[in-house]
N, C-alpha and C. Protein backbone atom coordinates (compact mmCIF):
# COMPACT_ATOMS: atom_id res chain seq x y z
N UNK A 1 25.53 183.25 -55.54
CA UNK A 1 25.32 182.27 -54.51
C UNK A 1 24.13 181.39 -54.90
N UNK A 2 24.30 180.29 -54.91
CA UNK A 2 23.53 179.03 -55.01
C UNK A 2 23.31 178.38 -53.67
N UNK A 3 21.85 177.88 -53.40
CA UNK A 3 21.49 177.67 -52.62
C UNK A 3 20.81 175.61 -52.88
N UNK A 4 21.18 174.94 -52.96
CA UNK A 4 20.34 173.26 -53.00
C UNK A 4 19.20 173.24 -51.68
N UNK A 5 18.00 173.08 -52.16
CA UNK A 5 16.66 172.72 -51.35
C UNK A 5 16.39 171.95 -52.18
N UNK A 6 16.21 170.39 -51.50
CA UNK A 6 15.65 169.07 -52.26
C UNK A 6 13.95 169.60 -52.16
N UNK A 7 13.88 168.86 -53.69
CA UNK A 7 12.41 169.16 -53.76
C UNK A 7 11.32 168.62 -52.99
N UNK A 8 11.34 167.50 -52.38
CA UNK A 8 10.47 167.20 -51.05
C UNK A 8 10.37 168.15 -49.89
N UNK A 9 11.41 168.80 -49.49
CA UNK A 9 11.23 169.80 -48.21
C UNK A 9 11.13 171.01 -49.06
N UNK A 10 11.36 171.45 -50.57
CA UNK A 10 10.71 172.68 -50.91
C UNK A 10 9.25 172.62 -51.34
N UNK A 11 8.20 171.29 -51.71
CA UNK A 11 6.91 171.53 -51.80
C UNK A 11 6.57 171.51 -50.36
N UNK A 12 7.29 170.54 -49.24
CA UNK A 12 6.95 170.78 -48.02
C UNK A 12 6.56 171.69 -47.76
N UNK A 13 7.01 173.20 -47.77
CA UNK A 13 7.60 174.33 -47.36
C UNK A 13 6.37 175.10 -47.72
N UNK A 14 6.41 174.94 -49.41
CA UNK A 14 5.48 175.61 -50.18
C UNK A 14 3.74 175.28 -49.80
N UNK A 15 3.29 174.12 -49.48
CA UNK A 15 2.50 173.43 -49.14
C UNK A 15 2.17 174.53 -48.27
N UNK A 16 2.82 174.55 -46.93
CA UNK A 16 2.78 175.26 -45.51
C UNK A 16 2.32 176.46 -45.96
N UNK A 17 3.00 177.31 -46.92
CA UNK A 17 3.32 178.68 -47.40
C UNK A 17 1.50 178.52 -47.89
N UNK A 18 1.12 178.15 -48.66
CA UNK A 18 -0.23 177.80 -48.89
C UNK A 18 -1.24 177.90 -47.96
N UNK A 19 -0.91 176.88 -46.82
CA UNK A 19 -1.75 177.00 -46.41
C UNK A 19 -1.87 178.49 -45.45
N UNK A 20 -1.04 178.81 -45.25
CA UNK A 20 -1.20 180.49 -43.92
C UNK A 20 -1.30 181.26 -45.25
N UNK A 21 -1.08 181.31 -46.75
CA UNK A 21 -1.68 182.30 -47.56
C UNK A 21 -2.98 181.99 -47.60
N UNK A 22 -3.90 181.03 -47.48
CA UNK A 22 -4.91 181.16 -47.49
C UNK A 22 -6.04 181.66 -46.18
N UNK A 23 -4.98 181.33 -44.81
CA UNK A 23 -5.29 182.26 -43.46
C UNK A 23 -5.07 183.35 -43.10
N UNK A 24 -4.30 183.88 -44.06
CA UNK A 24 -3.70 185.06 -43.40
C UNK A 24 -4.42 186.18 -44.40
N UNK A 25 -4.32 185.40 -46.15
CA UNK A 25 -4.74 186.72 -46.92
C UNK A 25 -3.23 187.15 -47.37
N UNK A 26 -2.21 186.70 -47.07
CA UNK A 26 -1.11 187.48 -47.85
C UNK A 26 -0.18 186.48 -48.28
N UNK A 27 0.29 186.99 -49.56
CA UNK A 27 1.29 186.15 -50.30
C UNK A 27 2.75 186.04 -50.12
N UNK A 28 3.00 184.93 -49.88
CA UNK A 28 4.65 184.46 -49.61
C UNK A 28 5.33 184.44 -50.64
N UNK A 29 6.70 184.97 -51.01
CA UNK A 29 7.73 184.40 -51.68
C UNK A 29 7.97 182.93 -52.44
N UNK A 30 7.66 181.74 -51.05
CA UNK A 30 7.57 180.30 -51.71
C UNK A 30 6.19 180.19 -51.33
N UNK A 31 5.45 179.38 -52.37
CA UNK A 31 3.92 179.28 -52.52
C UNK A 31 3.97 178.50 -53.44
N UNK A 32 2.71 177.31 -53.79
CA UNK A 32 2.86 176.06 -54.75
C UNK A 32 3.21 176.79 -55.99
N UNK A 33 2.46 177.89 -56.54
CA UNK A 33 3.22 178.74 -57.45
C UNK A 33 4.57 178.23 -57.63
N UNK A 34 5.14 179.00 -57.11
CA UNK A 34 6.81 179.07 -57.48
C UNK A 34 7.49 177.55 -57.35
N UNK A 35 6.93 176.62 -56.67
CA UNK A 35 7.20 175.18 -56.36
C UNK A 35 7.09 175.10 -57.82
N UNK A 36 5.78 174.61 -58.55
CA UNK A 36 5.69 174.40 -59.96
C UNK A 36 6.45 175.33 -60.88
N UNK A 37 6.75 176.35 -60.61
CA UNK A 37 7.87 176.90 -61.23
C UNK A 37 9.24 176.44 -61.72
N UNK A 38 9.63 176.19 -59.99
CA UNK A 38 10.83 176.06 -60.09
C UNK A 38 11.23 174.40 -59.94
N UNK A 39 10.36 173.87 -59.79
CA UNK A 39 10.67 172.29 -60.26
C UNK A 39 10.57 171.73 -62.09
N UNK A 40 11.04 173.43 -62.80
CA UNK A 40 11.60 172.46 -64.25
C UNK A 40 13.22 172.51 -63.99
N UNK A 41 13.19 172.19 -64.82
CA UNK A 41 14.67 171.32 -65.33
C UNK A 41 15.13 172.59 -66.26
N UNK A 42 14.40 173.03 -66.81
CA UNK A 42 14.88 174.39 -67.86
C UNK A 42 13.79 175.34 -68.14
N UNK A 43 14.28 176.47 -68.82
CA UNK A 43 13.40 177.02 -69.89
C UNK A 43 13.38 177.61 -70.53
N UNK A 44 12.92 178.21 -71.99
CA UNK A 44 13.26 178.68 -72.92
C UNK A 44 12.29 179.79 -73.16
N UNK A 45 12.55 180.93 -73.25
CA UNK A 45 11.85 181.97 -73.64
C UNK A 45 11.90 182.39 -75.24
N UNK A 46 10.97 182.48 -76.02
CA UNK A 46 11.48 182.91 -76.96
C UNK A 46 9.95 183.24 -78.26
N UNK A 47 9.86 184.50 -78.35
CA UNK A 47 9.09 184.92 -78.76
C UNK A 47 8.62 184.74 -80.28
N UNK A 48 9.48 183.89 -81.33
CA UNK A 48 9.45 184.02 -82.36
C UNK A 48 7.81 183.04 -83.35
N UNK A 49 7.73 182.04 -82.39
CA UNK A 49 6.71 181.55 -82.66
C UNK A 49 5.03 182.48 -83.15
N UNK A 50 5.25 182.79 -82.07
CA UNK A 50 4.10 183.96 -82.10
C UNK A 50 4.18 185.39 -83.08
N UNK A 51 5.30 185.66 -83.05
CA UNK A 51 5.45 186.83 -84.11
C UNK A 51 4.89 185.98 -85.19
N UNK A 52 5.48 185.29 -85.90
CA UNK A 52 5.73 184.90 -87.36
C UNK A 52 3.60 184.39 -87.14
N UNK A 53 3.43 183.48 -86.51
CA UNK A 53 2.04 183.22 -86.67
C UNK A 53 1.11 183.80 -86.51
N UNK A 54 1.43 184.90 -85.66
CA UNK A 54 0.13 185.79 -85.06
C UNK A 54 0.65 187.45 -85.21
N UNK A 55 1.90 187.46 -85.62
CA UNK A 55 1.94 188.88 -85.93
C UNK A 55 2.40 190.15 -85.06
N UNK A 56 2.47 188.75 -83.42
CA UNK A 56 2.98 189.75 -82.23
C UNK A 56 4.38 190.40 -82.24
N UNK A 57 4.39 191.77 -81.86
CA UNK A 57 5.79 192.22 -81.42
C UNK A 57 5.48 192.84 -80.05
N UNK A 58 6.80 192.48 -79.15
CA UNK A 58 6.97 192.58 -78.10
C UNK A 58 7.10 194.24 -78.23
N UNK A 59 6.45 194.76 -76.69
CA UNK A 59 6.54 196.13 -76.29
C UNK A 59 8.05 196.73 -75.80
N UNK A 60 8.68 195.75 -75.64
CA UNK A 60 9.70 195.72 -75.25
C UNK A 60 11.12 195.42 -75.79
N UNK A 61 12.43 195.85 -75.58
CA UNK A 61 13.36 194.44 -75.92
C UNK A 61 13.95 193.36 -74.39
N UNK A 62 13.62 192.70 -74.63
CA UNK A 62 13.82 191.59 -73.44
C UNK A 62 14.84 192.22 -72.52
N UNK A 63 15.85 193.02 -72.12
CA UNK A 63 16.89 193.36 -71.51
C UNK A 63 15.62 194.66 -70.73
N UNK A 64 14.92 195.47 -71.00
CA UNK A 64 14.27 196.48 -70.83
C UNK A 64 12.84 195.94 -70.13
N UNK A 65 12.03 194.64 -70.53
CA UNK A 65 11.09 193.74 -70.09
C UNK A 65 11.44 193.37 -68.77
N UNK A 66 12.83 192.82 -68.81
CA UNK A 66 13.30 192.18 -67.55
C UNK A 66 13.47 193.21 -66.62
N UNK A 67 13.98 194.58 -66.51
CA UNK A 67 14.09 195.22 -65.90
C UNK A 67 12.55 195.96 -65.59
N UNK A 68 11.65 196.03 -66.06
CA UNK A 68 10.49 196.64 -65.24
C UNK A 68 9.89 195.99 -64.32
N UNK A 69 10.37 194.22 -65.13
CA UNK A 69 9.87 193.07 -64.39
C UNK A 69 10.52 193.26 -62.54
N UNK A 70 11.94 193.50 -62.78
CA UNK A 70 12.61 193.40 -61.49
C UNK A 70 11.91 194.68 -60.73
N UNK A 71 12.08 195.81 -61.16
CA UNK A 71 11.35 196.91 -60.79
C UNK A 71 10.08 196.83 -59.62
N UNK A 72 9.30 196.52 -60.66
CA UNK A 72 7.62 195.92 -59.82
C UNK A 72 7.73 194.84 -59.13
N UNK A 73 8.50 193.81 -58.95
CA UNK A 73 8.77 192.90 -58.09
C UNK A 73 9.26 193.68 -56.65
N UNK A 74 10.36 194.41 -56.85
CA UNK A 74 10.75 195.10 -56.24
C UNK A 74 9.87 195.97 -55.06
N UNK A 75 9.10 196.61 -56.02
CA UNK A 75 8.37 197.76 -55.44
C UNK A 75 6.80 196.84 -54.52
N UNK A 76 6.46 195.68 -54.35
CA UNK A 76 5.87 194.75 -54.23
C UNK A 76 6.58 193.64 -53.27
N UNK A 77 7.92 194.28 -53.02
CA UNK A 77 8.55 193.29 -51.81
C UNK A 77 8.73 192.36 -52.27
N UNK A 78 8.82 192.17 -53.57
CA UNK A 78 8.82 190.03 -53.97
C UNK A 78 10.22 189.44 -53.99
N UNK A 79 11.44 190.68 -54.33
CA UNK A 79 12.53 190.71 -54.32
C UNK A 79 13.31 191.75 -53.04
């Protein structure tokens, strides 16, 4: 399921979300965060840059990353 929120009433939203996170002390779901997030157009993950220049290897394999990711989101109410 796909959901369309034009981006004027989702920074609206987020804006708002801002401001009672900063009254209340607790973090919302939509927050300018996720506004700047989710207002790209794409994105590309991809670790190879950094290996080859700096030598990094991931702790993970991306299928196993994503899932601890969902996990702790989870366990944190974010999902």
């Amino acid at each position: 399921m796909s959901l369309y929120i034009p981006m004027p009433i989702f920074w609206g939203v987020s804006v708002f979300a801002h401001v009672l996170q900063q009254i209340l002390g607790k973090t919302f779901w939509i927050n300018l965060t996720r506004f700047k997030i989710y207002r790209q157009k794409s994105w590309l993950c991809n670790s190879q840059k950094i290996s080859t220049e700096l030598g990094y290897q991931p702790s993970y394999p991306l299928q196993k990353g994503l899932s601890i990711t969902a996990k702790w989101y989870k366990e944190k109410k974010w999902l």
